[in-house]
N, C-alpha and C. Protein backbone atom coordinates (compact mmCIF):
# COMPACT_ATOMS: atom_id res chain seq x y z
N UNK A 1 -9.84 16.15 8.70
CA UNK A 1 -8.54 15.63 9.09
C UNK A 1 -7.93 14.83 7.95
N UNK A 2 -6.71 15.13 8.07
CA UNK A 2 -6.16 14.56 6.50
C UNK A 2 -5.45 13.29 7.03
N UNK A 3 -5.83 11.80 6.28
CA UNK A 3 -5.16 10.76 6.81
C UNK A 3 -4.44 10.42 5.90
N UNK A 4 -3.27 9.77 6.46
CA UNK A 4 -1.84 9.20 6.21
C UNK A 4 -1.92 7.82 5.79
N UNK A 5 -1.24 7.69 4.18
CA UNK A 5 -1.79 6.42 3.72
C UNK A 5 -0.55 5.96 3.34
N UNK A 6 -0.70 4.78 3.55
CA UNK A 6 0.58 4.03 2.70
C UNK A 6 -0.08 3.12 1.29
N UNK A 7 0.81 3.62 0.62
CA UNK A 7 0.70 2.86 -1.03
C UNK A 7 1.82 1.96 -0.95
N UNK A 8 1.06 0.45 -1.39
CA UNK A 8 2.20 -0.50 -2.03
C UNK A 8 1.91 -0.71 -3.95
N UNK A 9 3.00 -0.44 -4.48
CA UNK A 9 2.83 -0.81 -5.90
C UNK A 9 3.64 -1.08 -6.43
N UNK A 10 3.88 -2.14 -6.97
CA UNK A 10 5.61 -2.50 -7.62
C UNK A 10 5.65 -2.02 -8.93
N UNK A 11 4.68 -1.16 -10.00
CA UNK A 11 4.95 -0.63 -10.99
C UNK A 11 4.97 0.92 -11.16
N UNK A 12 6.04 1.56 -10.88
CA UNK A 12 5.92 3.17 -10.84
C UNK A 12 5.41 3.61 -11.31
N UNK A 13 4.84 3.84 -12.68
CA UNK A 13 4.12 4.57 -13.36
C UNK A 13 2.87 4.34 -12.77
N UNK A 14 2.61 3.14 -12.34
CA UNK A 14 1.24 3.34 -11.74
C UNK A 14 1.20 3.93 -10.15
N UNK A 15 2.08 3.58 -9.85
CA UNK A 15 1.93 3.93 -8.13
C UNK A 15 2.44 5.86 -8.50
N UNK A 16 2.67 6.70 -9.18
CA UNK A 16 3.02 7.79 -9.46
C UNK A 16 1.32 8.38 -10.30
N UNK A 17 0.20 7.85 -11.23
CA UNK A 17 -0.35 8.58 -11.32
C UNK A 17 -1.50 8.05 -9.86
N UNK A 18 -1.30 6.88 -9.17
CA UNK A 18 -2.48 7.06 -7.77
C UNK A 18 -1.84 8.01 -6.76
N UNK A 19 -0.65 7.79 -6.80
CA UNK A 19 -0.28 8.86 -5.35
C UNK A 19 -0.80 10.47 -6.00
N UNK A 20 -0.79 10.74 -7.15
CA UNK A 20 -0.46 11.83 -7.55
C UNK A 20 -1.97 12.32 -7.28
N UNK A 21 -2.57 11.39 -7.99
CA UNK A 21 -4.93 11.37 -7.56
C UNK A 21 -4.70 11.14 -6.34
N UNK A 22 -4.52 10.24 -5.47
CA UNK A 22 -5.30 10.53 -3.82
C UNK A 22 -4.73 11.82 -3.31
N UNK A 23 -3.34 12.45 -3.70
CA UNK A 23 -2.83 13.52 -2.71
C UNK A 23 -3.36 14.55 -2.87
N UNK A 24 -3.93 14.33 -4.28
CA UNK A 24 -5.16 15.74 -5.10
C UNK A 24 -6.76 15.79 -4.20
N UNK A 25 -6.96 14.50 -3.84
CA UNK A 25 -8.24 14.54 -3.33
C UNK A 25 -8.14 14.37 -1.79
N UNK A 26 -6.70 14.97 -1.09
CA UNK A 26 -6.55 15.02 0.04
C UNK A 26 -6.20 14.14 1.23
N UNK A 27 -5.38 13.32 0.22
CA UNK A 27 -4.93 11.90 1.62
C UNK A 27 -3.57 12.24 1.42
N UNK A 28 -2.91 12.40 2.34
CA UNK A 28 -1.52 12.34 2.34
C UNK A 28 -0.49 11.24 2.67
N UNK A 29 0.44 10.87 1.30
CA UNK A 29 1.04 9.42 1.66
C UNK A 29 2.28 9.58 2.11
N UNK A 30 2.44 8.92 2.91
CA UNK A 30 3.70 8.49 3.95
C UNK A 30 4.42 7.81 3.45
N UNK A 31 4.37 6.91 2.21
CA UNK A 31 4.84 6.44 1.71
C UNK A 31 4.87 5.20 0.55
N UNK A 32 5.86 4.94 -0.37
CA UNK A 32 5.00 4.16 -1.47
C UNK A 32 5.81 2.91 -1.37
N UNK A 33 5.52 1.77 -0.91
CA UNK A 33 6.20 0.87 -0.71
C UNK A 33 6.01 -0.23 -2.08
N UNK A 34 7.47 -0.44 -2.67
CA UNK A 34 7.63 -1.13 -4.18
C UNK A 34 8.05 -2.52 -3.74
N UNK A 35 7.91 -2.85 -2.83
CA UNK A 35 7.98 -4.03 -2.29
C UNK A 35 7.30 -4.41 -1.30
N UNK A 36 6.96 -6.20 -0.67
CA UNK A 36 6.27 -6.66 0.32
C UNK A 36 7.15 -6.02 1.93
N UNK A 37 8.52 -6.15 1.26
CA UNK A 37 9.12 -5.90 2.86
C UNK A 37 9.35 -4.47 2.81
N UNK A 38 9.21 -3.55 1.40
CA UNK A 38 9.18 -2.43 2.31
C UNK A 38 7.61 -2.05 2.79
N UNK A 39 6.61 -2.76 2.35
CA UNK A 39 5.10 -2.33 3.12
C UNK A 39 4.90 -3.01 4.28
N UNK A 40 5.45 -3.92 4.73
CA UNK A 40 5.28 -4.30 6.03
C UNK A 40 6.00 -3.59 6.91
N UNK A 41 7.79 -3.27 6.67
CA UNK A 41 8.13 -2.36 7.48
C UNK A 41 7.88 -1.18 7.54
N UNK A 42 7.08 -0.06 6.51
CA UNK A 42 6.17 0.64 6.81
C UNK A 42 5.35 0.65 7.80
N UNK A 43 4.06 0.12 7.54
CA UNK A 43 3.09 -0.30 8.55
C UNK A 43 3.76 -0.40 9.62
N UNK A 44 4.25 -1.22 9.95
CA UNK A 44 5.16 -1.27 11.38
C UNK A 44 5.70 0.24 12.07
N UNK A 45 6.43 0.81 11.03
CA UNK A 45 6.98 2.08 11.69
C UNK A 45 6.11 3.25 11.22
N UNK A 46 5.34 3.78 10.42
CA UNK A 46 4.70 4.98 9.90
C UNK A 46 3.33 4.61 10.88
N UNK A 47 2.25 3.54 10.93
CA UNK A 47 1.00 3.36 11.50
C UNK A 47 0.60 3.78 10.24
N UNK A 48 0.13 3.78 9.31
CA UNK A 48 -1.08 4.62 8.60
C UNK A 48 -2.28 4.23 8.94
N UNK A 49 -3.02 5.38 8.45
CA UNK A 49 -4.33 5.15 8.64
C UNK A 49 -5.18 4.55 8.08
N UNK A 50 -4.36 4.32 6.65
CA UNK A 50 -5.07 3.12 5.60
C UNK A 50 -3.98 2.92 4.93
N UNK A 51 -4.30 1.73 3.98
CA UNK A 51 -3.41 0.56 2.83
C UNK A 51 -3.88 0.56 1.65
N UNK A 52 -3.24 1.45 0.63
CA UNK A 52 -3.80 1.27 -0.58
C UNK A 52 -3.01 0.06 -0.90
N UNK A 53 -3.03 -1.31 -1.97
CA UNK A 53 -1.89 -2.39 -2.02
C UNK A 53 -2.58 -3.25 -2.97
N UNK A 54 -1.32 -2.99 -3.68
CA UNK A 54 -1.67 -3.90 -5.37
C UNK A 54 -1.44 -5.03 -4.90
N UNK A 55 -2.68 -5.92 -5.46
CA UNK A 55 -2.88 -7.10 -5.03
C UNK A 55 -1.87 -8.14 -6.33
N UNK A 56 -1.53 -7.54 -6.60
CA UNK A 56 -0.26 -8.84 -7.60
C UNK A 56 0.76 -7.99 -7.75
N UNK A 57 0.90 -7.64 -6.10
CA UNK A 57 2.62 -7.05 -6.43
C UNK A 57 3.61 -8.23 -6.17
N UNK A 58 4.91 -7.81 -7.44
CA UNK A 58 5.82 -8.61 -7.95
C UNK A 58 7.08 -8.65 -6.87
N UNK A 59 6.74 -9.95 -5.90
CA UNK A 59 7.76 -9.91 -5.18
C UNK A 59 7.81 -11.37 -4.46
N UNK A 60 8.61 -11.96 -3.69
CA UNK A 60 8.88 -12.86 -3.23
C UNK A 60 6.93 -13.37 -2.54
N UNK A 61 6.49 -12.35 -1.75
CA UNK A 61 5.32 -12.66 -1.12
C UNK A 61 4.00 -12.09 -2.30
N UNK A 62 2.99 -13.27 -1.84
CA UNK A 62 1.97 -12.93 -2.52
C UNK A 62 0.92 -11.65 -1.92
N UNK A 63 -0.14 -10.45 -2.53
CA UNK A 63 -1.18 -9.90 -2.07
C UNK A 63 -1.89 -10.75 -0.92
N UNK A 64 -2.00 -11.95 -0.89
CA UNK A 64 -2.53 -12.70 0.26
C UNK A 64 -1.65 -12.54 1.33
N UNK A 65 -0.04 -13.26 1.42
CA UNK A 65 0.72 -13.30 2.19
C UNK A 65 0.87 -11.90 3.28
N UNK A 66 1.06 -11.12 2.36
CA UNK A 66 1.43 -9.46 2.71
C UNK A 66 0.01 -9.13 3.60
N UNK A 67 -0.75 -9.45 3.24
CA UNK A 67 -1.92 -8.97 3.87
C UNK A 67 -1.92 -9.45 5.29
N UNK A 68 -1.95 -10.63 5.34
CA UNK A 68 -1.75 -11.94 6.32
C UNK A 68 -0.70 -11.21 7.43
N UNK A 69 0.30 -10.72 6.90
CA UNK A 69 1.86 -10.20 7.37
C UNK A 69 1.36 -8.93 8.06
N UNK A 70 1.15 -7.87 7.44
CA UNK A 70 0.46 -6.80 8.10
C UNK A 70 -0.72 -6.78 8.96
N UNK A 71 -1.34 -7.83 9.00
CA UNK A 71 -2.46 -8.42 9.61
C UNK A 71 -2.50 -8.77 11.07
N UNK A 72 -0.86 -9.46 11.42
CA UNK A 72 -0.27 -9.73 12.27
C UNK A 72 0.39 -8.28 12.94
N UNK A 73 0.38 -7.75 12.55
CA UNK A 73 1.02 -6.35 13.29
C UNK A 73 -0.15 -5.32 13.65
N UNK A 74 -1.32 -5.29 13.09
CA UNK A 74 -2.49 -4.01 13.16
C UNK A 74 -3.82 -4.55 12.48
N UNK A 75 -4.62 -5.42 13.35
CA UNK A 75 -5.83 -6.12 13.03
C UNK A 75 -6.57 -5.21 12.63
N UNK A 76 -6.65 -3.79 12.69
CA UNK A 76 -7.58 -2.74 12.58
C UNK A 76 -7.62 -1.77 11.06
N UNK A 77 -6.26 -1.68 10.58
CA UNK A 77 -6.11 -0.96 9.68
C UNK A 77 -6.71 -1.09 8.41
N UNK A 78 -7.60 -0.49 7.77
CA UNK A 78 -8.26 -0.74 6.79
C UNK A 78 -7.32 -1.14 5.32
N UNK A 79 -7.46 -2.02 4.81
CA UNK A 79 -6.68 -2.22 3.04
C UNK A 79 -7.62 -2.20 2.46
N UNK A 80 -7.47 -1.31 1.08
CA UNK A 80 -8.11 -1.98 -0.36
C UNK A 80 -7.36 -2.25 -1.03
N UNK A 81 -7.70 -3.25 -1.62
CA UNK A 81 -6.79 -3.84 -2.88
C UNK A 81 -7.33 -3.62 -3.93
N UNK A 82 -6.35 -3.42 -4.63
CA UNK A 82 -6.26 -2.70 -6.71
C UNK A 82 -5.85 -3.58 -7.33
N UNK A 83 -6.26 -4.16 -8.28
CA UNK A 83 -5.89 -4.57 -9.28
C UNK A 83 -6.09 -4.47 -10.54
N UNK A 84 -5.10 -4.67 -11.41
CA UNK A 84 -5.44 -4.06 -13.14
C UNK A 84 -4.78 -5.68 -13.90
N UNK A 85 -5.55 -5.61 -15.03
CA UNK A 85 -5.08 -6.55 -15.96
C UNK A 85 -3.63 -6.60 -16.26
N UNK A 86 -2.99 -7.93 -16.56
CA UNK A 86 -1.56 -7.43 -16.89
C UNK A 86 -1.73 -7.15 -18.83
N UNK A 87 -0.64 -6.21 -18.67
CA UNK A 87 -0.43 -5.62 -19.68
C UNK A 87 0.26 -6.20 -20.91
């Protein structure tokens, strides 16, 4: 069964070569959210089945906050968090 993932990443080039690897190894994303409020209103309306989510995405809310935020809507949904050195 192929599950439905949502990606948060506020740097395209990176959120373009992971979507491009997980959809190769069979997860299909629902969507790539480049912001905190568009991954929470995701989650809210898509459900995925998992959270890929850069943990120092560049936005008003912190990787903690966002987590916290989605946390409050779907106690169940699995996240991993990514992170890379800044560049």
């Amino acid at each position: 069964m192929m599950q439905n993932l949502l990606l948060v990443d506020s740097g395209a080039s990176d959120a373009t070569r992971l979507r491009n690897y997980l959809t190769k190894i069979g997860y299909q994303i629902t969507a790539v959210a480049k912001t905190a409020e568009q991954a929470i209103e995701n989650a809210r309306k898509l459900n995925p089945d998992f959270i890929v989510m850069d943990f120092s995405i560049r936005n008003k809310q912190t990787g903690y906050s966002l987590y916290d935020n989605i946390r409050q809507h779907d106690q169940n949904i699995p996240i991993l968090y990514m992170s890379a050195p800044a560049a």
